[in-house]
PDB file of N, CA and C in Angstrom:
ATOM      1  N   UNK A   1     -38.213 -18.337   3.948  1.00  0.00           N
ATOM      2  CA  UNK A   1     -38.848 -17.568   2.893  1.00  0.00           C
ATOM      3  C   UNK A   1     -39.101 -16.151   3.361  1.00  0.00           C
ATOM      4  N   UNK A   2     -39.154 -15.642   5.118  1.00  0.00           N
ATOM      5  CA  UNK A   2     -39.664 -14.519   4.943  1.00  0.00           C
ATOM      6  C   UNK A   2     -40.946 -14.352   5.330  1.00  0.00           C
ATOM      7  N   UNK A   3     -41.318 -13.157   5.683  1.00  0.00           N
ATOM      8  CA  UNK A   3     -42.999 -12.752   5.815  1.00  0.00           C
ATOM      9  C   UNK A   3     -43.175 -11.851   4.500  1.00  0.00           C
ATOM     10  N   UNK A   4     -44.235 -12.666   4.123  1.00  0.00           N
ATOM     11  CA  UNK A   4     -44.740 -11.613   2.839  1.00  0.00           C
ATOM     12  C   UNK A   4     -45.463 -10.535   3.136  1.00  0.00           C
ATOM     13  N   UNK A   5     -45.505  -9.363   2.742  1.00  0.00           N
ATOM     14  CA  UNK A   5     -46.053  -8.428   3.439  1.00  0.00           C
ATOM     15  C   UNK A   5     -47.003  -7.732   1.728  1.00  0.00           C
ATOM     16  N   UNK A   6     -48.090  -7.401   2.259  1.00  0.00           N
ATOM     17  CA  UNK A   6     -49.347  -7.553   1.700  1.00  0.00           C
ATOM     18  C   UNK A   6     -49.251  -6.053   1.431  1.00  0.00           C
ATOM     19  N   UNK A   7     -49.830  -5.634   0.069  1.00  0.00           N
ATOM     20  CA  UNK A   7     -49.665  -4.016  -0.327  1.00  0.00           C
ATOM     21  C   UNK A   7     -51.176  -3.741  -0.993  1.00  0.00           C
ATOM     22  N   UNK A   8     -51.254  -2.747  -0.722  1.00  0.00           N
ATOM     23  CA  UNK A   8     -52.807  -2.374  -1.555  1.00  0.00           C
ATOM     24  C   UNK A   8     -52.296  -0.848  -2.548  1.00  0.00           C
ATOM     25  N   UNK A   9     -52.191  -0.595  -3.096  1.00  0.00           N
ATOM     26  CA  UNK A   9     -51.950   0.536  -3.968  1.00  0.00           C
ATOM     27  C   UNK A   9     -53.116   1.334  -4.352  1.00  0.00           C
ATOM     28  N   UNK A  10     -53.316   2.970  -3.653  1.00  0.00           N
ATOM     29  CA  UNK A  10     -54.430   3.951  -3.302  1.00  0.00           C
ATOM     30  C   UNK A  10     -54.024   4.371  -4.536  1.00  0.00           C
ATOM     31  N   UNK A  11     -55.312   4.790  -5.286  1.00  0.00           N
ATOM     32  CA  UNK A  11     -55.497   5.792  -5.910  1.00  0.00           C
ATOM     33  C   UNK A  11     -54.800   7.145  -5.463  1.00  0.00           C
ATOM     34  N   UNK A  12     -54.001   7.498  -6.772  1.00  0.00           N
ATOM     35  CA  UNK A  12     -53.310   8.840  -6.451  1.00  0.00           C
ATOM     36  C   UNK A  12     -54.508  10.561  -5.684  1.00  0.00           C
ATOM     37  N   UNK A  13     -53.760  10.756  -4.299  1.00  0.00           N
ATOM     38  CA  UNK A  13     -54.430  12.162  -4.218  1.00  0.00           C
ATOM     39  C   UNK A  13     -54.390  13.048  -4.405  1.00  0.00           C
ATOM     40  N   UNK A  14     -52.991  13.604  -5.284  1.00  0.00           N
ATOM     41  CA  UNK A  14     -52.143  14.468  -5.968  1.00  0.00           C
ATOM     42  C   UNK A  14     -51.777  13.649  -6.981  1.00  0.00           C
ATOM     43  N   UNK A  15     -51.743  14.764  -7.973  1.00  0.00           N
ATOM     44  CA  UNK A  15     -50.720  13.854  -9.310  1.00  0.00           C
ATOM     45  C   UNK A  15     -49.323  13.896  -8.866  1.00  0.00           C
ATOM     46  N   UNK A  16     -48.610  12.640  -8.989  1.00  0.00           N
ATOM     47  CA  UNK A  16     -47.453  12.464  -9.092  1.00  0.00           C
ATOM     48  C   UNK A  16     -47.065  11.622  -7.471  1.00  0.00           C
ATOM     49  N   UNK A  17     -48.332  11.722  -6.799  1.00  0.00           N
ATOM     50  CA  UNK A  17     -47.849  11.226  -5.704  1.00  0.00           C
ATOM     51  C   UNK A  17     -48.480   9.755  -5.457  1.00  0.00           C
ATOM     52  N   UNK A  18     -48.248   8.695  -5.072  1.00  0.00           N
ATOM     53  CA  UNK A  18     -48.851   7.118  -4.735  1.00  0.00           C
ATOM     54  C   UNK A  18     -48.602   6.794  -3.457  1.00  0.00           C
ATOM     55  N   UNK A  19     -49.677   6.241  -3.207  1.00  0.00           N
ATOM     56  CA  UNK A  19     -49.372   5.798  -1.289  1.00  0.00           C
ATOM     57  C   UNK A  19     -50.228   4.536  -1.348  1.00  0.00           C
ATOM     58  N   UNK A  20     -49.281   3.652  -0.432  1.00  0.00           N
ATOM     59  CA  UNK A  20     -49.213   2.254  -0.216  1.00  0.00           C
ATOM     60  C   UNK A  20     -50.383   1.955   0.907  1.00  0.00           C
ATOM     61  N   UNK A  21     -50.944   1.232   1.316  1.00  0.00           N
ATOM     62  CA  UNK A  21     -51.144   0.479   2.572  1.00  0.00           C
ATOM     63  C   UNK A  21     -50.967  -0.892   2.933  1.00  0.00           C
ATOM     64  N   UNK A  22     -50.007  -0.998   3.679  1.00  0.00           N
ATOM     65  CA  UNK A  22     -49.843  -2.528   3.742  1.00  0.00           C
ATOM     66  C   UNK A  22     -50.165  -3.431   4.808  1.00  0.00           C
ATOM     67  N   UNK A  23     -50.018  -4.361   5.193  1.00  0.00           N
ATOM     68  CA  UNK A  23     -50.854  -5.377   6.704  1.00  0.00           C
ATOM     69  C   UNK A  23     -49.374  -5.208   7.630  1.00  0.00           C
ATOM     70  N   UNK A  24     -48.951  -4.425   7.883  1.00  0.00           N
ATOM     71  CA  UNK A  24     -48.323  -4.203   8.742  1.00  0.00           C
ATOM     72  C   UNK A  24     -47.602  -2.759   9.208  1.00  0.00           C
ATOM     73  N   UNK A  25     -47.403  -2.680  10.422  1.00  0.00           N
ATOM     74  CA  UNK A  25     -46.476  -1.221  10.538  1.00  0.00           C
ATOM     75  C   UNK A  25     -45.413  -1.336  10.536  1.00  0.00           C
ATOM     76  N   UNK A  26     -44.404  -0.396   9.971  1.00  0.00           N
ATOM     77  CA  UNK A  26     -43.262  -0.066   9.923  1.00  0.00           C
ATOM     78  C   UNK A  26     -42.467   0.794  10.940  1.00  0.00           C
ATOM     79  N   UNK A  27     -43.259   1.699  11.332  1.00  0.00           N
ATOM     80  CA  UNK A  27     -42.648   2.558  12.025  1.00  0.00           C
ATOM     81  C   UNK A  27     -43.547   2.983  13.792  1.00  0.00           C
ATOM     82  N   UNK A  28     -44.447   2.176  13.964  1.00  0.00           N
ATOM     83  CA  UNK A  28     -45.620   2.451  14.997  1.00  0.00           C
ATOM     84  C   UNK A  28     -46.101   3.625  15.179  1.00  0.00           C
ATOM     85  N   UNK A  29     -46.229   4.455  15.726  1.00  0.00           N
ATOM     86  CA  UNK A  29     -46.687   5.991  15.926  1.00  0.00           C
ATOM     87  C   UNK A  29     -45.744   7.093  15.077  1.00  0.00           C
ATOM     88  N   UNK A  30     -44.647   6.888  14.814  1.00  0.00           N
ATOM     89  CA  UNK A  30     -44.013   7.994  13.992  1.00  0.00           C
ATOM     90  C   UNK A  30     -43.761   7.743  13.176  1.00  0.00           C
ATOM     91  N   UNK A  31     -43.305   9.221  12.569  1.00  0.00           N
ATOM     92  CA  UNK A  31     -43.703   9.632  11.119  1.00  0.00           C
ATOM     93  C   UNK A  31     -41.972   9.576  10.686  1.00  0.00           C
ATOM     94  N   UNK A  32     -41.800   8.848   9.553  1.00  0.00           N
ATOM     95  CA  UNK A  32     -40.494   9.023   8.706  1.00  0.00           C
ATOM     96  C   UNK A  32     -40.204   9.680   7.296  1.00  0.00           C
ATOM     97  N   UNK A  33     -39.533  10.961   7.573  1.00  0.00           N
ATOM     98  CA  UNK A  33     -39.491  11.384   6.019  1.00  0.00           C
ATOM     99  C   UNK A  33     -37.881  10.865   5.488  1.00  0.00           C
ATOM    100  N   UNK A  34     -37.738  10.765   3.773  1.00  0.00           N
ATOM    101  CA  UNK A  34     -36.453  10.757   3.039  1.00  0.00           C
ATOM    102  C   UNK A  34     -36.500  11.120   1.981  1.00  0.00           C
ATOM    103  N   UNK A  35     -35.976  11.924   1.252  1.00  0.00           N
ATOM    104  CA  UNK A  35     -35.719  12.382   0.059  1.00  0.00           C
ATOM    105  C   UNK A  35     -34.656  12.115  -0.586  1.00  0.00           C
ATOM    106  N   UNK A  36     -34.461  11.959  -1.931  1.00  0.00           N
ATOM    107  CA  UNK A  36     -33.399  11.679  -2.505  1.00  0.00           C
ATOM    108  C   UNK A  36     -32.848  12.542  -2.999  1.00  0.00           C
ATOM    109  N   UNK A  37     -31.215  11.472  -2.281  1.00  0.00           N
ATOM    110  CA  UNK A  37     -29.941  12.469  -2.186  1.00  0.00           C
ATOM    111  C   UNK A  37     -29.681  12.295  -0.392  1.00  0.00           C
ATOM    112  N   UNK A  38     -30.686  12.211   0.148  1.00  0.00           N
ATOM    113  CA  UNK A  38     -30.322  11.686   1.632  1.00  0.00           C
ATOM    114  C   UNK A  38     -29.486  10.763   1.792  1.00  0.00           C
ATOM    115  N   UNK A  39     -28.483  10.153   2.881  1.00  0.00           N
ATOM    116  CA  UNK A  39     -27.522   9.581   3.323  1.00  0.00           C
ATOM    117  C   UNK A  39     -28.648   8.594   4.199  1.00  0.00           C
ATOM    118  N   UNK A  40     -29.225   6.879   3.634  1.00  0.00           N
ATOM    119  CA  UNK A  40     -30.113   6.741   4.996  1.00  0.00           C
ATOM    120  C   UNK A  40     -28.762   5.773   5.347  1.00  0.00           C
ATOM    121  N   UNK A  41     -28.134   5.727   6.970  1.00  0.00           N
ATOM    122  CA  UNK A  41     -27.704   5.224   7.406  1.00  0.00           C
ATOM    123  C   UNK A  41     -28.189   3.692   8.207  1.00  0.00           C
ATOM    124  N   UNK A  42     -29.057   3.721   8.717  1.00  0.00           N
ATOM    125  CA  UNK A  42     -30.651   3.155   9.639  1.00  0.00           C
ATOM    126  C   UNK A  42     -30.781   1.922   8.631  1.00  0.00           C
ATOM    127  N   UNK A  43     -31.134   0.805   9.373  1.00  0.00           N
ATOM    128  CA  UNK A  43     -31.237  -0.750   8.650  1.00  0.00           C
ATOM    129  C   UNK A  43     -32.473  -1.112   9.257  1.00  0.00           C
ATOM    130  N   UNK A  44     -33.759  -0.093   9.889  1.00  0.00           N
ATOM    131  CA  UNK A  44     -34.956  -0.414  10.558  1.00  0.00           C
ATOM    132  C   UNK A  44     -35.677  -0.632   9.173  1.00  0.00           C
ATOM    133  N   UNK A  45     -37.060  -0.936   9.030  1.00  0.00           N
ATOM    134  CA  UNK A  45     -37.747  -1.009   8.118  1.00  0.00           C
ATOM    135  C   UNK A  45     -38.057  -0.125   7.349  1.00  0.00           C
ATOM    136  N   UNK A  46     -38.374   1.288   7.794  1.00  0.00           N
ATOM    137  CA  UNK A  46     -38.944   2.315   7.325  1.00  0.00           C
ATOM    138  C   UNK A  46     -37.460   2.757   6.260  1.00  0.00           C
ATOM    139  N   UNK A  47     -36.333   2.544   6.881  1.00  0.00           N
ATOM    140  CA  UNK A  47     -35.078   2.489   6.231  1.00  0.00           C
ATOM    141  C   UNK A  47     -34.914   2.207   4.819  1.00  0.00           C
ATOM    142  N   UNK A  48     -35.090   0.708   5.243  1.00  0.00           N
ATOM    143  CA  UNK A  48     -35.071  -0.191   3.898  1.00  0.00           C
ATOM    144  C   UNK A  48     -36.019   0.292   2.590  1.00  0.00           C
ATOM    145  N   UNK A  49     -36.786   0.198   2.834  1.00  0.00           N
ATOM    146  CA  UNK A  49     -38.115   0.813   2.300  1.00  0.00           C
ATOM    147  C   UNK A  49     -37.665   2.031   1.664  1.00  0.00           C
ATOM    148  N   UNK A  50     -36.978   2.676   2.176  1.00  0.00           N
ATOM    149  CA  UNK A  50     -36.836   4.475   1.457  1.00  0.00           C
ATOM    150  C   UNK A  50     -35.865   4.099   0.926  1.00  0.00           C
ATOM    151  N   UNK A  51     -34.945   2.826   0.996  1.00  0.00           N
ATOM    152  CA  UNK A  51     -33.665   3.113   0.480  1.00  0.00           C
ATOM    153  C   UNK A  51     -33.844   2.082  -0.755  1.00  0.00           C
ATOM    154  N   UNK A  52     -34.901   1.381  -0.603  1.00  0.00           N
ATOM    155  CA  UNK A  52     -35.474   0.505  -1.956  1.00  0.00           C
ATOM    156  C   UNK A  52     -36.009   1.018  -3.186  1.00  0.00           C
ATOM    157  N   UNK A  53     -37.076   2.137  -3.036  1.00  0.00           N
ATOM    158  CA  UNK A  53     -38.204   2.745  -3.351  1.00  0.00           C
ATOM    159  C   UNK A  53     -37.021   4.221  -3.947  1.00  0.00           C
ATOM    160  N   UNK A  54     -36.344   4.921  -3.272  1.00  0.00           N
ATOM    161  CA  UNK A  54     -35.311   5.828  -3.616  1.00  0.00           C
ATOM    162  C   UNK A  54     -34.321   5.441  -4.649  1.00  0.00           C
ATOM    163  N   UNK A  55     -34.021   4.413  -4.449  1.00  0.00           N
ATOM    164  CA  UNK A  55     -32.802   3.652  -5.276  1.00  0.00           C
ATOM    165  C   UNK A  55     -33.758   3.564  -6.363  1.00  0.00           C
ATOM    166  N   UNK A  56     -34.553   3.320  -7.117  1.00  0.00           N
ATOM    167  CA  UNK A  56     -35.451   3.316  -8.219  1.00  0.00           C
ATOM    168  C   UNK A  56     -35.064   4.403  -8.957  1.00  0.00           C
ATOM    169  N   UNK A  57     -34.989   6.007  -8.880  1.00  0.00           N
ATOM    170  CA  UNK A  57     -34.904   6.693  -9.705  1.00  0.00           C
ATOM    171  C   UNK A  57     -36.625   7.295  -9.847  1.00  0.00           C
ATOM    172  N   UNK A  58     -37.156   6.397  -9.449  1.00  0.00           N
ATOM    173  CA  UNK A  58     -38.704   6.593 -10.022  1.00  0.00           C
ATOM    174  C   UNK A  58     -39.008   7.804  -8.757  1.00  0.00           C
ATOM    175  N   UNK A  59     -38.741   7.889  -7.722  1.00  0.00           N
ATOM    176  CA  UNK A  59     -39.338   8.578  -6.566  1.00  0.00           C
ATOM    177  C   UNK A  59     -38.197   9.547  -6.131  1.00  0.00           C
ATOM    178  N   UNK A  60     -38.953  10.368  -5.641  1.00  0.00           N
ATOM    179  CA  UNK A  60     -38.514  11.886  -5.714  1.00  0.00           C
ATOM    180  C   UNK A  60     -37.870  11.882  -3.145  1.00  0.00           C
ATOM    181  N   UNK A  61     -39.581  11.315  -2.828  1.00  0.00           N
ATOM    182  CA  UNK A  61     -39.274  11.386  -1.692  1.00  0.00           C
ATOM    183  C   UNK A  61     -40.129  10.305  -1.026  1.00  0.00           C
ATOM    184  N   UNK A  62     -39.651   9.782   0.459  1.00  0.00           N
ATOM    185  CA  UNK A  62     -40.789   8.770   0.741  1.00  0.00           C
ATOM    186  C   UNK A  62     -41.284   9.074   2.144  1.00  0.00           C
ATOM    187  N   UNK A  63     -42.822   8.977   2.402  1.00  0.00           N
ATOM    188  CA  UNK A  63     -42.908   9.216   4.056  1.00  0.00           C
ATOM    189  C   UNK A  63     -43.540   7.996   4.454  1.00  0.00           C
ATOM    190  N   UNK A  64     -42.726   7.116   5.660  1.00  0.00           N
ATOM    191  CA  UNK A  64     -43.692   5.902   6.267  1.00  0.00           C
ATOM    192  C   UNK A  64     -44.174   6.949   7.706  1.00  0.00           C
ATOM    193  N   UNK A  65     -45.649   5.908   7.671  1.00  0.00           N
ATOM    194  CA  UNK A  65     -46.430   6.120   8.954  1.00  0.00           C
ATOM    195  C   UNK A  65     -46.927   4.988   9.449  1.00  0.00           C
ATOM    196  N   UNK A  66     -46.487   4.170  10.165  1.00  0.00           N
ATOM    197  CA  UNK A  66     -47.319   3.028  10.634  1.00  0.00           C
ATOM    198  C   UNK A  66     -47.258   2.357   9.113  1.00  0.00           C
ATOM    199  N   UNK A  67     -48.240   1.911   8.911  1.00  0.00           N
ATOM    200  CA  UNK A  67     -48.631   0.744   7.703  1.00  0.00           C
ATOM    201  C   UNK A  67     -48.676   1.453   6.250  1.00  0.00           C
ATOM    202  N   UNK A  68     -48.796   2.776   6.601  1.00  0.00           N
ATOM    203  CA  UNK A  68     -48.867   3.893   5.125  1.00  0.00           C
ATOM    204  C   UNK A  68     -47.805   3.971   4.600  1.00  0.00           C
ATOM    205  N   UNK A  69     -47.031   3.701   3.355  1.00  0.00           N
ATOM    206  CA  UNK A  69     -45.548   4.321   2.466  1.00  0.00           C
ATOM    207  C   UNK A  69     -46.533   5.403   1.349  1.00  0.00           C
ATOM    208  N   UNK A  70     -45.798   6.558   1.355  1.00  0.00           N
ATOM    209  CA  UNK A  70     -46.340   7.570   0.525  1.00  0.00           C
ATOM    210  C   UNK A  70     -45.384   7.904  -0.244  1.00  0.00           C
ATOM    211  N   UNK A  71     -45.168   8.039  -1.529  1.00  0.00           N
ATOM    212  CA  UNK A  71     -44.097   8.167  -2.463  1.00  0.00           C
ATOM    213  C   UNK A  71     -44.613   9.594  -3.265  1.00  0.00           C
ATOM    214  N   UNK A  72     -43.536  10.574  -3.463  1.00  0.00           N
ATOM    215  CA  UNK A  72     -43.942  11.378  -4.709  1.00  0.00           C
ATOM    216  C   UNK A  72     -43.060  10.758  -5.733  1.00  0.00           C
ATOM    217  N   UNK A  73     -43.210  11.048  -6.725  1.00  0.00           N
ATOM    218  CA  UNK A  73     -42.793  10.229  -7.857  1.00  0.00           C
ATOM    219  C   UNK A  73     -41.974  11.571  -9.051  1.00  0.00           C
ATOM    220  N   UNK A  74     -40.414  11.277  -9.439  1.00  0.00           N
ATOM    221  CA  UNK A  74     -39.841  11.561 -10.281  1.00  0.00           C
ATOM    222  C   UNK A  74     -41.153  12.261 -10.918  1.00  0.00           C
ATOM    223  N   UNK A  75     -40.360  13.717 -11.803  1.00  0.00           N
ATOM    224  CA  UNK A  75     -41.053  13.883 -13.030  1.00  0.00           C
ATOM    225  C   UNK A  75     -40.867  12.989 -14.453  1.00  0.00           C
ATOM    226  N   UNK A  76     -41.953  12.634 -14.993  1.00  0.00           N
ATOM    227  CA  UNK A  76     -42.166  11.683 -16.040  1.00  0.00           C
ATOM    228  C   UNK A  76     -42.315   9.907 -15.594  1.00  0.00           C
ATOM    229  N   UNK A  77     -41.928   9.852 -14.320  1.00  0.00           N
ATOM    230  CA  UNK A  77     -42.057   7.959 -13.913  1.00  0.00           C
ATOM    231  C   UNK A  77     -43.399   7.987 -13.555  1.00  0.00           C
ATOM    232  N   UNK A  78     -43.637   6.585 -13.305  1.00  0.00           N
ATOM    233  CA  UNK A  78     -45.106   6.012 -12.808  1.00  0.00           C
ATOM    234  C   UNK A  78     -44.382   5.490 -11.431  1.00  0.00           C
ATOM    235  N   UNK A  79     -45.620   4.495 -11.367  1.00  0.00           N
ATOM    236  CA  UNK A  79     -45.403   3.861  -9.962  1.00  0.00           C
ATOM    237  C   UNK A  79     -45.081   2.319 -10.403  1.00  0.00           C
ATOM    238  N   UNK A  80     -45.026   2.169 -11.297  1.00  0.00           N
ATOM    239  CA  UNK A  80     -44.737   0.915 -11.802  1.00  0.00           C
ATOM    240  C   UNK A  80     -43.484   0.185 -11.255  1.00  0.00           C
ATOM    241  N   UNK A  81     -44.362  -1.341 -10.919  1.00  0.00           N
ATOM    242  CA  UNK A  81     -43.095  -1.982  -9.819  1.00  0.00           C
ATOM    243  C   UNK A  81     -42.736  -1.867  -8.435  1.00  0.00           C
ATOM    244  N   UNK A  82     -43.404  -0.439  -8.041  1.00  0.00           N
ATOM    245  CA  UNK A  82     -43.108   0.045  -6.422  1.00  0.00           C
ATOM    246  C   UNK A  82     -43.555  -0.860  -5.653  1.00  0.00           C
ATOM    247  N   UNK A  83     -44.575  -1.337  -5.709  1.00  0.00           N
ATOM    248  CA  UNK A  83     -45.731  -1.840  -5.300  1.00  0.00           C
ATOM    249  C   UNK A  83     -44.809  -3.503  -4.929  1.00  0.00           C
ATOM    250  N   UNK A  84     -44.451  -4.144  -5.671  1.00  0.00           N
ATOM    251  CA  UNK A  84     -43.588  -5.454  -5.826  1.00  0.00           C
ATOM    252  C   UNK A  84     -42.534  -5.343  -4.764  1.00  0.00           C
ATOM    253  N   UNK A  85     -41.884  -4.121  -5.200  1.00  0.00           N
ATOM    254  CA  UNK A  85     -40.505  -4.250  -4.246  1.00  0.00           C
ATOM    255  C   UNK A  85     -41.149  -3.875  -2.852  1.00  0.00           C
ATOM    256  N   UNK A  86     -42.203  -3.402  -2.455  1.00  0.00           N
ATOM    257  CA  UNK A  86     -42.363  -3.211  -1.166  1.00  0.00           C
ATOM    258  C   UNK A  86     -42.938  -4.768  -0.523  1.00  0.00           C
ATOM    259  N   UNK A  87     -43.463  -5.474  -1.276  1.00  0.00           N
ATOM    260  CA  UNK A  87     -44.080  -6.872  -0.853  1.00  0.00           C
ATOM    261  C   UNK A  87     -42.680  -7.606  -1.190  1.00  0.00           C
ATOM    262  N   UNK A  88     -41.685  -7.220  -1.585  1.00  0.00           N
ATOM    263  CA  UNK A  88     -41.136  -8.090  -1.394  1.00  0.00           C
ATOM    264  C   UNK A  88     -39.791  -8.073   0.291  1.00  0.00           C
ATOM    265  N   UNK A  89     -40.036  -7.156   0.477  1.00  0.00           N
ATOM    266  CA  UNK A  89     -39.231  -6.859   1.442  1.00  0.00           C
ATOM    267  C   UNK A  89     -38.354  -7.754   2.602  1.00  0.00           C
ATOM    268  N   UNK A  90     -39.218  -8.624   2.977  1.00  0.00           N
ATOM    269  CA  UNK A  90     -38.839  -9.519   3.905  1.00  0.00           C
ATOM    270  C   UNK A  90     -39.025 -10.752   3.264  1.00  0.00           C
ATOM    271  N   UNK A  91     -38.836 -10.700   2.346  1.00  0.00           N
ATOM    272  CA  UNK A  91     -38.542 -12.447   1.289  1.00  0.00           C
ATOM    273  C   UNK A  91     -37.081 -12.454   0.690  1.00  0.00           C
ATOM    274  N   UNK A  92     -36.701 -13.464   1.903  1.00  0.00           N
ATOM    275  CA  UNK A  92     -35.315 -13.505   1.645  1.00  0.00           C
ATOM    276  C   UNK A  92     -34.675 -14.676   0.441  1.00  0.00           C
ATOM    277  N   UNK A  93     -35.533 -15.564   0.397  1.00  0.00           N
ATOM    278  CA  UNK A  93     -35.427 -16.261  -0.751  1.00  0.00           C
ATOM    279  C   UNK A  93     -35.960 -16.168  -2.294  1.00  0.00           C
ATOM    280  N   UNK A  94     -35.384 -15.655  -2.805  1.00  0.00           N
ATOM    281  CA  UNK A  94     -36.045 -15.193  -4.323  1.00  0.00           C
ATOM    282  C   UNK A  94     -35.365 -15.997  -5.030  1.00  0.00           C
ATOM    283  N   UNK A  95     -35.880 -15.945  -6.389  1.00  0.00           N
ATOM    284  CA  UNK A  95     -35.737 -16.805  -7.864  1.00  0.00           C
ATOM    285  C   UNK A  95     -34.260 -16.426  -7.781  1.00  0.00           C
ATOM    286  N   UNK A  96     -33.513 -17.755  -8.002  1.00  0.00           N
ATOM    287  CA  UNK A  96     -31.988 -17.491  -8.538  1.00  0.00           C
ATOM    288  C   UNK A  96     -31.184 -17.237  -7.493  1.00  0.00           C
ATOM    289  N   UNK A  97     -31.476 -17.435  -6.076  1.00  0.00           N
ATOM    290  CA  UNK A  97     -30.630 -17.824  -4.652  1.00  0.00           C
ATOM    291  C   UNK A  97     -30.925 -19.008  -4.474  1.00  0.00           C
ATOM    292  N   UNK A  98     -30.136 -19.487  -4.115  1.00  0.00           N
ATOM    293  CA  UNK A  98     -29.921 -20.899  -3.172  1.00  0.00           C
ATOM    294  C   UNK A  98     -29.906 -20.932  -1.972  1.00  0.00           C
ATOM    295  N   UNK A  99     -31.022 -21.961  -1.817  1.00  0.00           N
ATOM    296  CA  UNK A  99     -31.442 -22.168  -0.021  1.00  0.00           C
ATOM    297  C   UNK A  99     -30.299 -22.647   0.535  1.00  0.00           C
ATOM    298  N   UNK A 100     -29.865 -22.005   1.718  1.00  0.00           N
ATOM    299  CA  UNK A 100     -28.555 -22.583   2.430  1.00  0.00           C
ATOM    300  C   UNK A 100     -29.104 -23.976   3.217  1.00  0.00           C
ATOM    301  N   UNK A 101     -27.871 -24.908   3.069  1.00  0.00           N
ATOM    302  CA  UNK A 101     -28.943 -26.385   3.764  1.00  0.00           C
ATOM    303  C   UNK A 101     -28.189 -26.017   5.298  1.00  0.00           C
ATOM    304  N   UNK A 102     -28.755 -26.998   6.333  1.00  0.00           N
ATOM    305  CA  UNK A 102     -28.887 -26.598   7.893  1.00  0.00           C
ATOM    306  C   UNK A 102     -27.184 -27.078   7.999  1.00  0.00           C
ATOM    307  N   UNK A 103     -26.459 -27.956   6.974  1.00  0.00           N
ATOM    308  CA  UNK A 103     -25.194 -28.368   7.063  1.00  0.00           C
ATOM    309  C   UNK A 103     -24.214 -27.083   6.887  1.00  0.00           C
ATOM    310  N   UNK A 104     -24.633 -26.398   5.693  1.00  0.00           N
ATOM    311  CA  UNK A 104     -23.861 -25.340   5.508  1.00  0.00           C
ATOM    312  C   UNK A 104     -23.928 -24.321   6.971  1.00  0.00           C
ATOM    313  N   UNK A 105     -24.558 -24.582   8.123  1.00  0.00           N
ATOM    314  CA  UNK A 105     -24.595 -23.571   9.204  1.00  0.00           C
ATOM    315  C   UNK A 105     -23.155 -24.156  10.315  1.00  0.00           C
ATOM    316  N   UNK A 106     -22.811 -25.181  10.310  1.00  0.00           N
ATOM    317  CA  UNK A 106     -22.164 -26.213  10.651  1.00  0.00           C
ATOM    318  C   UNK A 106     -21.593 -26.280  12.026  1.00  0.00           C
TER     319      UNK A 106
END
């Protein structure tokens, strides 16, 4: 199933911008920026995450810090949904996949 990873969604401190905190770090002491239109090559977490959250359309740019994701957000989108796809990250089994049985490893 994955580690579920736990999100709290901050009150905006700028309009247009939303930042995450979640029960875990992503990146330990450094800081990751991406903007869209970036090339992310990188399959680390902080990766995935920008390339999840980017792929939306909804977000403009993303910075991880440790356990913090900070999103500015498209003109006219919300944050609606961000929040989901970041808890869902490391849940590899979702609605409408099939669990591989230990035979199929063979």
């Amino acid at each position: 199933m994955g580690q579920l990873v736990s999100v709290l969604k901050e009150t905006p401190v700028n309009h247009g911008t939303v930042r995450f905190e979640t029960n875990r770090s992503f990146t330990g002491m450094g800081h990751e920026r991406y903007t869209a239109g970036d090339t992310i090559i990188g399959n680390r977490p902080p990766d995935e995450i920008a390339k999840i959250l980017l792929g939306t359309g909804q977000v403009t740019s993303v910075h991880v810090y440790a356990q913090t994701v900070t999103c500015q957000l498209a003109s006219g989108s919300t944050s609606d949904g961000l929040k989901e796809l970041i808890e869902g990250l490391y849940t590899h089994y979702k609605p409408g996949v099939e669990v591989p049985s230990p035979e199929s490893f063979g």
